[in-house]
Protein backbone atom coordinates (compact mmCIF):
# COMPACT_ATOMS: atom_id res chain seq x y z
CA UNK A 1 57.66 17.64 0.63
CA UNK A 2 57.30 21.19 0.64
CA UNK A 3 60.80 23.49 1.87
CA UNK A 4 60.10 26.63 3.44
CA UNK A 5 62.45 29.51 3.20
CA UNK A 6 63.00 32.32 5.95
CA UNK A 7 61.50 35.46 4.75
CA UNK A 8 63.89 37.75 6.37
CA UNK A 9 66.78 36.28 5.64
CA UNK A 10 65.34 35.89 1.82
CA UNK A 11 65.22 39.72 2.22
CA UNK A 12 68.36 40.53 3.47
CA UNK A 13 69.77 38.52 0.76
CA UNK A 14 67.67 39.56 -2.41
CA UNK A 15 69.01 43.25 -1.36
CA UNK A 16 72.33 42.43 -0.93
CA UNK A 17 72.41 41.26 -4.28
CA UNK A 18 70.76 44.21 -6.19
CA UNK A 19 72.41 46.96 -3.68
CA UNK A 20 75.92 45.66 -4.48
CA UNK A 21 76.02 47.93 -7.23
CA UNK A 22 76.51 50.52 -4.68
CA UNK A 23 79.29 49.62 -3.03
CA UNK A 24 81.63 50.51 -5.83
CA UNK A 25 81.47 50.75 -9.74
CA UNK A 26 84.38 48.62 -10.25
CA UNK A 27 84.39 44.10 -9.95
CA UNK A 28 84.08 44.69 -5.90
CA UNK A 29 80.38 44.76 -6.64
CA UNK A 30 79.62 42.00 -8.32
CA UNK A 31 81.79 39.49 -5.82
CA UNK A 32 78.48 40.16 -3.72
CA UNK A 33 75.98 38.31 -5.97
CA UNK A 34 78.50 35.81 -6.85
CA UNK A 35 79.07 34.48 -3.47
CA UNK A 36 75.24 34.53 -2.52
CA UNK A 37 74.56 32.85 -5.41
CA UNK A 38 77.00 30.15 -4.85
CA UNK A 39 76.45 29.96 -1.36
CA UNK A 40 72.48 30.38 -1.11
CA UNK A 41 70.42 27.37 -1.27
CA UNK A 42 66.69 29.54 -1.86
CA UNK A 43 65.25 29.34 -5.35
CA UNK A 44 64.61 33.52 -5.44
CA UNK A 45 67.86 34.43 -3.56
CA UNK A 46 69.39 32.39 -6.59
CA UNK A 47 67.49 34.10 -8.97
CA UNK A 48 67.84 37.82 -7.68
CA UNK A 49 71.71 37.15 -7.43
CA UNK A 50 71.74 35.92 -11.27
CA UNK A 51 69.61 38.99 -12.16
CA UNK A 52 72.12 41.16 -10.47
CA UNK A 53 74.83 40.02 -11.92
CA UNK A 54 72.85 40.33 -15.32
CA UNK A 55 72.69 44.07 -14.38
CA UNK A 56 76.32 44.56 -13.53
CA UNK A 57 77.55 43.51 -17.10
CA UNK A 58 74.87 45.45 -18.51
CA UNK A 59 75.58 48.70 -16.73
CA UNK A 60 79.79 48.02 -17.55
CA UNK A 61 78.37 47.07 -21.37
CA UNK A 62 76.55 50.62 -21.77
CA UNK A 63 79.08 52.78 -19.80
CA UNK A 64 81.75 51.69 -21.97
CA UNK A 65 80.04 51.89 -25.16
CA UNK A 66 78.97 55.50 -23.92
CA UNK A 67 82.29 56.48 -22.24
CA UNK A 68 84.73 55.82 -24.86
CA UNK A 69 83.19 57.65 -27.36
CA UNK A 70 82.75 60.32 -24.89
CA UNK A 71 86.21 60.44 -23.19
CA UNK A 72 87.60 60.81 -27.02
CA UNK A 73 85.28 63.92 -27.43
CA UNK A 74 86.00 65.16 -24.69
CA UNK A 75 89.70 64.60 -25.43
CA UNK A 76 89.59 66.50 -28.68
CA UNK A 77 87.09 68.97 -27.98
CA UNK A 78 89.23 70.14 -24.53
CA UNK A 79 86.46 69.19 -22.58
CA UNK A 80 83.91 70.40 -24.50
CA UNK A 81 82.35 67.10 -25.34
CA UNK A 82 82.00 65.71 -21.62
CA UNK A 83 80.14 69.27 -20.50
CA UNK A 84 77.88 69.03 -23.73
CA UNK A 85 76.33 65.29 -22.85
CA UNK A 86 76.97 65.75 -19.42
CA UNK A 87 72.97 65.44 -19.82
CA UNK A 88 73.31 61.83 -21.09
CA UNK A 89 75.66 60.35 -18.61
CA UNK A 90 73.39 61.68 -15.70
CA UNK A 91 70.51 60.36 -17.01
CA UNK A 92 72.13 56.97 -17.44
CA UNK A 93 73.49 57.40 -13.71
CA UNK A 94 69.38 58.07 -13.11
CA UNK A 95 68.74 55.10 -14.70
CA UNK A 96 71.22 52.57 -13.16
CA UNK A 97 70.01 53.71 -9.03
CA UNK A 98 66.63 54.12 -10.22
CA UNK A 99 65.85 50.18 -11.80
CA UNK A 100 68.02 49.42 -8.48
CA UNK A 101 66.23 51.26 -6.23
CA UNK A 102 63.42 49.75 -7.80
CA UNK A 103 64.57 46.07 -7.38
CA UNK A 104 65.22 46.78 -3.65
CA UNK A 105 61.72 47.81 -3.17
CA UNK A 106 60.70 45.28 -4.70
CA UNK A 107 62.84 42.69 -2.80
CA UNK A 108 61.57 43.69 0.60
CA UNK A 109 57.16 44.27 -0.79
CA UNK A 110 57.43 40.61 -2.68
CA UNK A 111 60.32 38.55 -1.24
CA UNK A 112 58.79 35.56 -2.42
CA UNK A 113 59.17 36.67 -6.06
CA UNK A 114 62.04 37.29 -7.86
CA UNK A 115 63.07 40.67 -9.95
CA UNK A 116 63.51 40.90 -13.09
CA UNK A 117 65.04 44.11 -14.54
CA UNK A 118 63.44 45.44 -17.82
CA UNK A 119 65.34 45.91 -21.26
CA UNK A 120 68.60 43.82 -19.99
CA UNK A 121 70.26 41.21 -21.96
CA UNK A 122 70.80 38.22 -19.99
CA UNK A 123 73.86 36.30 -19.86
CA UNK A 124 73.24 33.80 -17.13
């Protein structure tokens, strides 16, 4: 026997998961995909919240390996050190909404499929 899933509601869901990481940069965002993922029944709700998650600890993995290095130059250098890779924190910043913005696309074209972000580590 064959279960169907709602589409819309698979949706709704899928994006809730990878738009969390909007809602704030600190462990608000991931309580999002947690609870859908403990809550949600659907195969590819389940597997979009995982994947989310997956993201969060990779985007706090990166940003600290990046920022403490960077706060400490910048520290030393007076501020010097944040203004001169100012270019690489913004272009991680472009990175982490654009593979989001990406997975929310993708959630509402193929709702039946889940995302997978590239070049992530997975933990779960």
């Amino acid at each position: 026997m064959q279960v169907s899933f709602d589409s819309d509601k698979r949706k709704l869901l899928s994006s809730l998961c990878h738009g969390a990481i909007f809602f704030s940069t600190g462990f608000l965002s991931i309580g999002v995909p947690i609870a859908i993922n403990l809550l949600s029944d659907d195969p590819v709700v389940k597997s979009n919240a995982k994947e989310s998650i997956n993201f969060h600890f990779n985007v706090w993995f990166w940003a600290t390996l990046i920022g403490i290095p960077l706060g400490i130059l910048s520290f030393i250098t007076f501020g010097l050190g944040g203004i001169l890779f100012f270019p690489v924190v913004a272009l991680g910043f472009a990175i982490h909404w654009g593979l989001t913005i990406v997975a929310l696309l993708h959630c509402f074209s193929k709702p039946d499929e889940p995302f997978r972000y590239p070049f992530i580590f997975r933990l779960f």
